[in-house]
Protein backbone atom coordinates (compact mmCIF):
# COMPACT_ATOMS: atom_id res chain seq x y z
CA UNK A 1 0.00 0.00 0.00
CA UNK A 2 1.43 3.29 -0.60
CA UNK A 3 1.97 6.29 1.91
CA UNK A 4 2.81 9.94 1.79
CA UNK A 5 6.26 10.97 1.01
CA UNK A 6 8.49 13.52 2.35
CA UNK A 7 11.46 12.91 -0.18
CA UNK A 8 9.27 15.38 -2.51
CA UNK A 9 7.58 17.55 0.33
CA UNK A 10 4.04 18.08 0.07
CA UNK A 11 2.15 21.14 -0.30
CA UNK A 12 -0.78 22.83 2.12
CA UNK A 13 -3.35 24.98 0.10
CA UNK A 14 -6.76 25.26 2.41
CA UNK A 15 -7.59 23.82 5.62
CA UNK A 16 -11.09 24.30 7.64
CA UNK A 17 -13.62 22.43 10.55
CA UNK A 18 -16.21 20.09 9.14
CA UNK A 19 -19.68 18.88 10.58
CA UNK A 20 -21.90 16.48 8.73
CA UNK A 21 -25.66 16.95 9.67
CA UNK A 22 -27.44 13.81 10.78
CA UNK A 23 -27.77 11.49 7.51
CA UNK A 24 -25.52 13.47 5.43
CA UNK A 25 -23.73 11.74 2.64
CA UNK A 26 -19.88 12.58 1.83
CA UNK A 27 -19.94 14.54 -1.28
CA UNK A 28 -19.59 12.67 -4.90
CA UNK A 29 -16.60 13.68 -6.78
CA UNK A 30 -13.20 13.17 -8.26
CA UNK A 31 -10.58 16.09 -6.73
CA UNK A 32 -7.41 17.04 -7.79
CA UNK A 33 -5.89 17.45 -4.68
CA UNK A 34 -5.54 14.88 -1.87
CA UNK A 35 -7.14 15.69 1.39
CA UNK A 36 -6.25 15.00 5.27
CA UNK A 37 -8.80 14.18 7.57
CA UNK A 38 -8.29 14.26 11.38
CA UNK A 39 -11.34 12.64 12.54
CA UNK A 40 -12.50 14.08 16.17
CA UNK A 41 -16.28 12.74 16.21
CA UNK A 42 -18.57 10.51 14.72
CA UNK A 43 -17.62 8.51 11.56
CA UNK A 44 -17.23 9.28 8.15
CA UNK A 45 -18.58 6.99 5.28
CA UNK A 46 -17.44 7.23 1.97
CA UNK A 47 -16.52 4.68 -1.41
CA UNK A 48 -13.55 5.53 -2.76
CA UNK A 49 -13.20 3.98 -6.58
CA UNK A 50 -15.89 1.66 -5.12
CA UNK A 51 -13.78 0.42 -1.94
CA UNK A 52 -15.76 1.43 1.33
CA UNK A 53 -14.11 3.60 3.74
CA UNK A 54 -14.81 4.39 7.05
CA UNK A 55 -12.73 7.20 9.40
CA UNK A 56 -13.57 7.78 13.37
CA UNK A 57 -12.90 9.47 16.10
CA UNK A 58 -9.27 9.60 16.41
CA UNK A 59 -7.94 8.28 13.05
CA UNK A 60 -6.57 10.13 10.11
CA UNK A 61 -7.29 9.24 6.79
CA UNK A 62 -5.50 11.02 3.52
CA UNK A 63 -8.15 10.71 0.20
CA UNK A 64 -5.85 10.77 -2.67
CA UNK A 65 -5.99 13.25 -5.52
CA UNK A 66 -7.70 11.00 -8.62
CA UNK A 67 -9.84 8.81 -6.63
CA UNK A 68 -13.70 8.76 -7.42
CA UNK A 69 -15.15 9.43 -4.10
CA UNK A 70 -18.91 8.94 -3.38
CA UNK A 71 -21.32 8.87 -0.59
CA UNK A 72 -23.17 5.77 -0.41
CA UNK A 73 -24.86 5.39 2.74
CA UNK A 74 -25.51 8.45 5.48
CA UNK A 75 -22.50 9.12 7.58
CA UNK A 76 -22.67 8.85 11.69
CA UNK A 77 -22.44 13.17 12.10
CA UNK A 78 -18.96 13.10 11.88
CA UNK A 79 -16.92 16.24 12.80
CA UNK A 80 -13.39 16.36 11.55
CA UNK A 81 -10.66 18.78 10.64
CA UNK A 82 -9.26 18.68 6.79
CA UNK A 83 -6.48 20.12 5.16
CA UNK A 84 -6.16 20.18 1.19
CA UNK A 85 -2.39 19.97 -0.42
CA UNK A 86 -0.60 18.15 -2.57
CA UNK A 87 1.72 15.20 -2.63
CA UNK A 88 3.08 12.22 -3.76
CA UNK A 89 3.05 8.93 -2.77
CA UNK A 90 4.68 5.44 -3.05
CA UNK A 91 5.16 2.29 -1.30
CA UNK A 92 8.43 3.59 0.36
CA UNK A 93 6.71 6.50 1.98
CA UNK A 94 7.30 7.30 5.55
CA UNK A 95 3.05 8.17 6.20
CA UNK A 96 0.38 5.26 6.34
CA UNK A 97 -2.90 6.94 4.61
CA UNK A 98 -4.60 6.01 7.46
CA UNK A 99 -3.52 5.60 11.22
CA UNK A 100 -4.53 7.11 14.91
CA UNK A 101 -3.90 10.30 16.43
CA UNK A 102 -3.21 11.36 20.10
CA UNK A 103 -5.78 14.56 19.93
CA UNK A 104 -4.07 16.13 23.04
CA UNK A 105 -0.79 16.66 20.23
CA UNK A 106 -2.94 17.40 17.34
CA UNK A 107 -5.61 19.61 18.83
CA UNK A 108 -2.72 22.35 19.42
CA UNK A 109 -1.61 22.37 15.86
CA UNK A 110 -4.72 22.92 14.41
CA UNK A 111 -5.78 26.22 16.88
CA UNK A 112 -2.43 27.48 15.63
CA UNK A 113 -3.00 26.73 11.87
CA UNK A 114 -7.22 28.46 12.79
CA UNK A 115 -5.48 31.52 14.15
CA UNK A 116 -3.82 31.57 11.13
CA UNK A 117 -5.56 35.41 9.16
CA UNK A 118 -4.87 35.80 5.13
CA UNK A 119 -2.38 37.92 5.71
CA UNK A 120 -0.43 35.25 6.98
CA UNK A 121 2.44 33.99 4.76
CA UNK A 122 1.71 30.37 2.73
CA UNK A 123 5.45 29.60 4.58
CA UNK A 124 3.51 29.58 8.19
CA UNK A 125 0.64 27.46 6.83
CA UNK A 126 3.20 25.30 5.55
CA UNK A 127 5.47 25.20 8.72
CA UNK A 128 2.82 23.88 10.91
CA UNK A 129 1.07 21.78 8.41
CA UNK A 130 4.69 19.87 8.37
CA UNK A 131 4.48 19.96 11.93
CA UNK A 132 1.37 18.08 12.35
CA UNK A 133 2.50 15.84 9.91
CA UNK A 134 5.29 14.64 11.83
CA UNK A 135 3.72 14.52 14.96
CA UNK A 136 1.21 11.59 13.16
CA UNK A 137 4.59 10.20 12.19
CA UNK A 138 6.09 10.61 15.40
CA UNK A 139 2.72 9.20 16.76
CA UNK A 140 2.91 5.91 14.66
CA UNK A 141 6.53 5.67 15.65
CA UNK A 142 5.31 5.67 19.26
CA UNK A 143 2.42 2.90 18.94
CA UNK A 144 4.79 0.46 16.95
CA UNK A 145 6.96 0.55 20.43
CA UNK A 146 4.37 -0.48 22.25
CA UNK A 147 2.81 -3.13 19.65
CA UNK A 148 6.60 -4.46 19.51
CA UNK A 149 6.42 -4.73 23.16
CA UNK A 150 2.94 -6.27 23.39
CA UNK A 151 4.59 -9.20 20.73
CA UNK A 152 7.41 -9.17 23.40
CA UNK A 153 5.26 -9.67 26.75
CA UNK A 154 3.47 -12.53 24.28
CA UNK A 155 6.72 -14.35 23.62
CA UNK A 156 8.22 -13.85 27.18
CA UNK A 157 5.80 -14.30 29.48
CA UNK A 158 6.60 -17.51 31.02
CA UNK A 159 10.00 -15.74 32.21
CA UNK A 160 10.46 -13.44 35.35
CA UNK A 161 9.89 -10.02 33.53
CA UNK A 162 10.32 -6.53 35.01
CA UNK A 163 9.56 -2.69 34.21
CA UNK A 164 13.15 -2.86 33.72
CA UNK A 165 13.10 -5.28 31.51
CA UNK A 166 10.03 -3.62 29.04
CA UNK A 167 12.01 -0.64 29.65
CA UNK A 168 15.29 -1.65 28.09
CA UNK A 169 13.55 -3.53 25.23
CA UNK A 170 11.87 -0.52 24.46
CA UNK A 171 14.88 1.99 24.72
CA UNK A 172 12.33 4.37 26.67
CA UNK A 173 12.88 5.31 30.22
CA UNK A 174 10.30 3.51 32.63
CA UNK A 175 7.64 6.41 33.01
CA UNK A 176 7.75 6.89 28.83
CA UNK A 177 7.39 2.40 28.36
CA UNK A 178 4.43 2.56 31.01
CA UNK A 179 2.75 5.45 29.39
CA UNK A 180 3.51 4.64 25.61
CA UNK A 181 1.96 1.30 26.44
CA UNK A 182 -0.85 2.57 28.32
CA UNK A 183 -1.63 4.66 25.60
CA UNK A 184 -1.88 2.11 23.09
CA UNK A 185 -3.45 -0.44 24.89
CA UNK A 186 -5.42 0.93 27.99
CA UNK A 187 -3.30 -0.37 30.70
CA UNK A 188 0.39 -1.28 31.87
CA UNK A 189 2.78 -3.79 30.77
CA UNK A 190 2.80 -5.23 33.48
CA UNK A 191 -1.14 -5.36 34.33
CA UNK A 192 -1.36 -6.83 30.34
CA UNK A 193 1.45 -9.46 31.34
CA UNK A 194 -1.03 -10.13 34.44
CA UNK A 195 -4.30 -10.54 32.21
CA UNK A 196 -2.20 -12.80 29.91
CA UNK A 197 -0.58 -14.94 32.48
CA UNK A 198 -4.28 -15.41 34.04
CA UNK A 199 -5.77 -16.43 30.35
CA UNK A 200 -3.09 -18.67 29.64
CA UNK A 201 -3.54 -20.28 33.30
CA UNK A 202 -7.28 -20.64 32.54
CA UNK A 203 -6.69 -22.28 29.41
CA UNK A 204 -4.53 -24.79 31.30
CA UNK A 205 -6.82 -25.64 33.88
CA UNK A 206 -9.86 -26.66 31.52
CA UNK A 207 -7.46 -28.01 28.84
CA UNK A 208 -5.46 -30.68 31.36
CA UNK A 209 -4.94 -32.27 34.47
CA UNK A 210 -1.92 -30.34 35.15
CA UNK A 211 -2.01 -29.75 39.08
CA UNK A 212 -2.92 -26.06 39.82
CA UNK A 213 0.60 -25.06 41.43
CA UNK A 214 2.64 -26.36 38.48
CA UNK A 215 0.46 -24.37 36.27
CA UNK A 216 0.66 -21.35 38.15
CA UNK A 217 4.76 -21.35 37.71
CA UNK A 218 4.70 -22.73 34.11
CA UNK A 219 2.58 -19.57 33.16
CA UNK A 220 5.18 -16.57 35.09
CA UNK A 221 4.05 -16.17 38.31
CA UNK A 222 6.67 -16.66 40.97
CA UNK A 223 4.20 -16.88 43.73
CA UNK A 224 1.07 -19.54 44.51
CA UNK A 225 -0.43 -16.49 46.85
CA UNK A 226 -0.19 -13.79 44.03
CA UNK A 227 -1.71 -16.39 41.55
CA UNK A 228 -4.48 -17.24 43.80
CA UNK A 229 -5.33 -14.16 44.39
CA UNK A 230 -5.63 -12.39 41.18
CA UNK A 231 -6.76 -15.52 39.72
CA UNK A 232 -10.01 -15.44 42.39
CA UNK A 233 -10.27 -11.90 41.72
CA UNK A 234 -10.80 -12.54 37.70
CA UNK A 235 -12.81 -15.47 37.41
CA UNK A 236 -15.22 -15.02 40.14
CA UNK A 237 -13.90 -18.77 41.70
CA UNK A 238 -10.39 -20.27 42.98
CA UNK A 239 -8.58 -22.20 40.22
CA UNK A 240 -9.25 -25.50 41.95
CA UNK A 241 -13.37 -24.50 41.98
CA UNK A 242 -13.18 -23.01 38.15
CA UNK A 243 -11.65 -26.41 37.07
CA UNK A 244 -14.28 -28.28 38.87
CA UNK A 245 -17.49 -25.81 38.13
CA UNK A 246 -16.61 -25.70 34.23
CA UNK A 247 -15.66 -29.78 33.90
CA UNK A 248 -19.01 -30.27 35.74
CA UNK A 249 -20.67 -27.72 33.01
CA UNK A 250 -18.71 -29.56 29.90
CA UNK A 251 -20.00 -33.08 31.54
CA UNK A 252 -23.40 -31.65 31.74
CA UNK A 253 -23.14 -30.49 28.13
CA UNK A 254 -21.99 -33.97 26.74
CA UNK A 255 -24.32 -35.89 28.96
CA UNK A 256 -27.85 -33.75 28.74
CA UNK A 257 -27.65 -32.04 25.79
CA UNK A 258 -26.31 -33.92 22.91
C-alpha cells in the first residue's frame, strides 16, 4: 500500500472544521488534490473507486488526488478537521494513509493553523502543516513501540519479567514504556502481562490435568499467593473451583444435551 512521502515535500493549500448533519452523505466527486482528515467525532462513510471507507474518532485518513469518491450510505455526524495539499506517494513512503492520532498533540496544531488570518504567509501554513505531519509520524513511531512490546510480553511471558526489563527492550525510560503502552493499549505492561498470564492459566486448567501449582509457575508467576489471588479476583472462583465448576458444566453439556 502506498503512503505519503516527504522525499518530494508536500504542499498545504486550504484547511477548515467540518460537521456532517445527521444522515448526510460525503460529497460525490473526483478532486485534484488529496485531502487530510483528522477525525475528532462521529464517523465518516465514503466509497472511494468503489472500496468502502470508514474514518472515526481519532484516526486520520488522507483521500488521494484521482480517486472517485462517493457517498453511499448516510454518515454517523462526523466532525473532523481537513487540510487540502498536494503530494506524492509510493510504497516507500514514511506516512500510512490512514492511522490514529493522540488529539491532546494534534488539537494544538490545528488552533495554531485556525489563528492563522490571510495575511499570513503560505510559509507559516506550511510550517505547521509539516508539523502536524510529523507529529502523526512521530505518533505511529510511538504505537509500533508499544505493539513491539505487546509481541514481546506474548513471547516472554513464562519468564520473570520486570519494568526494567520492558524498559530496556523498548529503549524508553520507565515512566515513557508505562505510558507509551498505556496509551496504546489501555493499561500497563505489566497489568497486560497479568491478564495474559491469568488467560493462559485458565486455558490450562480446563485443557489438562496439570495440578494447579505447576500451572501457576509454568505460566510466570513466581508466587502460589499472588496467583491465587488475582486468579479469584478474575474469574469469580479459585482455580481449583473453576476447574471443577466448568468440567461439571462440559459433563453436563456432553451428557444432557447432545
Amino acid at each position: 500500500m502506498e503512503k505519503l512521502s516527504f522525499e518530494q515535500l508536500p504542499h498545504y493549500f486550504f484547511s477548515a472544521n467540518r460537521q456532517f448533519e445527521k444522515n448526510e452523505l460525503h460529497i460525490n466527486r473526483i478532486y485534484e488534490l488529496s485531502v487530510l482528515l483528522l477525525m475528532r467525532k462521529g464517523v465518516l462513510k465514503f466509497t472511494e473507486n468503489g472500496v468502502p471507507v470508514e474514518v472515526a474518532a481519532g484516526e486520520y485518513y488522507i483521500q488521494q488526488a484521482g480517486m472517485y469518491q462517493q457517498g453511499v450510505v448516510p454518515s454517523d455526524s462526523p466532525n473532523y478537521y481537513f487540510i487540502h495539499f498536494e503530494g506524492h506517494f509510493s510504497k516507500a513512503g514514511a506516512l500510512p494513509i490512514r492511522g490514529k492520532f493522540n488529539i491532546d498533540v494534534i488539537q494544538p496544531i490545528i488552533s495554531e493553523l485556525e489563528m492563522l488570518g490571510e495575511a499570513a504567509e503560505k510559509l507559516e501554513y506550511e510550517q505547521l502543516f509539516y508539523k502536524l505531519l510529523t507529529a502523526l509520524k512521530t505518533n505511529l513511531n510511538v504505537t509500533s513501540v508499544a505493539e513491539t512490546l505487546r509481541t514481546y510480553i506474548l513471547e516472554h511471558y513464562k519468564e520473570n519479567l520486570t519494568l526494567d526489563n520492558f524498559a530496556k527492550f523498548s529503549l524508553l525510560s520507565k515512566n515513557q514504556t508505562i505510558n507509551v503502552f498505556k496509551d496504546t493499549y489501555g493499561m500497563t505492561p505489566h497489568k497486560f502481562l497479568v491478564e495474559f498470564r491469568l488467560k493462559k492459566a485458565g486455558e490450562l486448567i480446563l485443557a489438562t490435568d496439570y495440578p494447579i501449582n505447576e500451572i501457576c509457575f509454568a505460566v510466570g508467576f513466581t508466587e502460589y499467593s499472588g496467583f491465587y489471588k488475582a486468579f479469584t479476583k478474575k474469574y469469580g472462583n479459585s482455580p481449583q473451583d473453576y476447574r471443577s465448576r466448568h468440567s461439571t458444566i462440559a459433563f453436563d453439556d456432553i451428557y444432557f444435551n447432545p
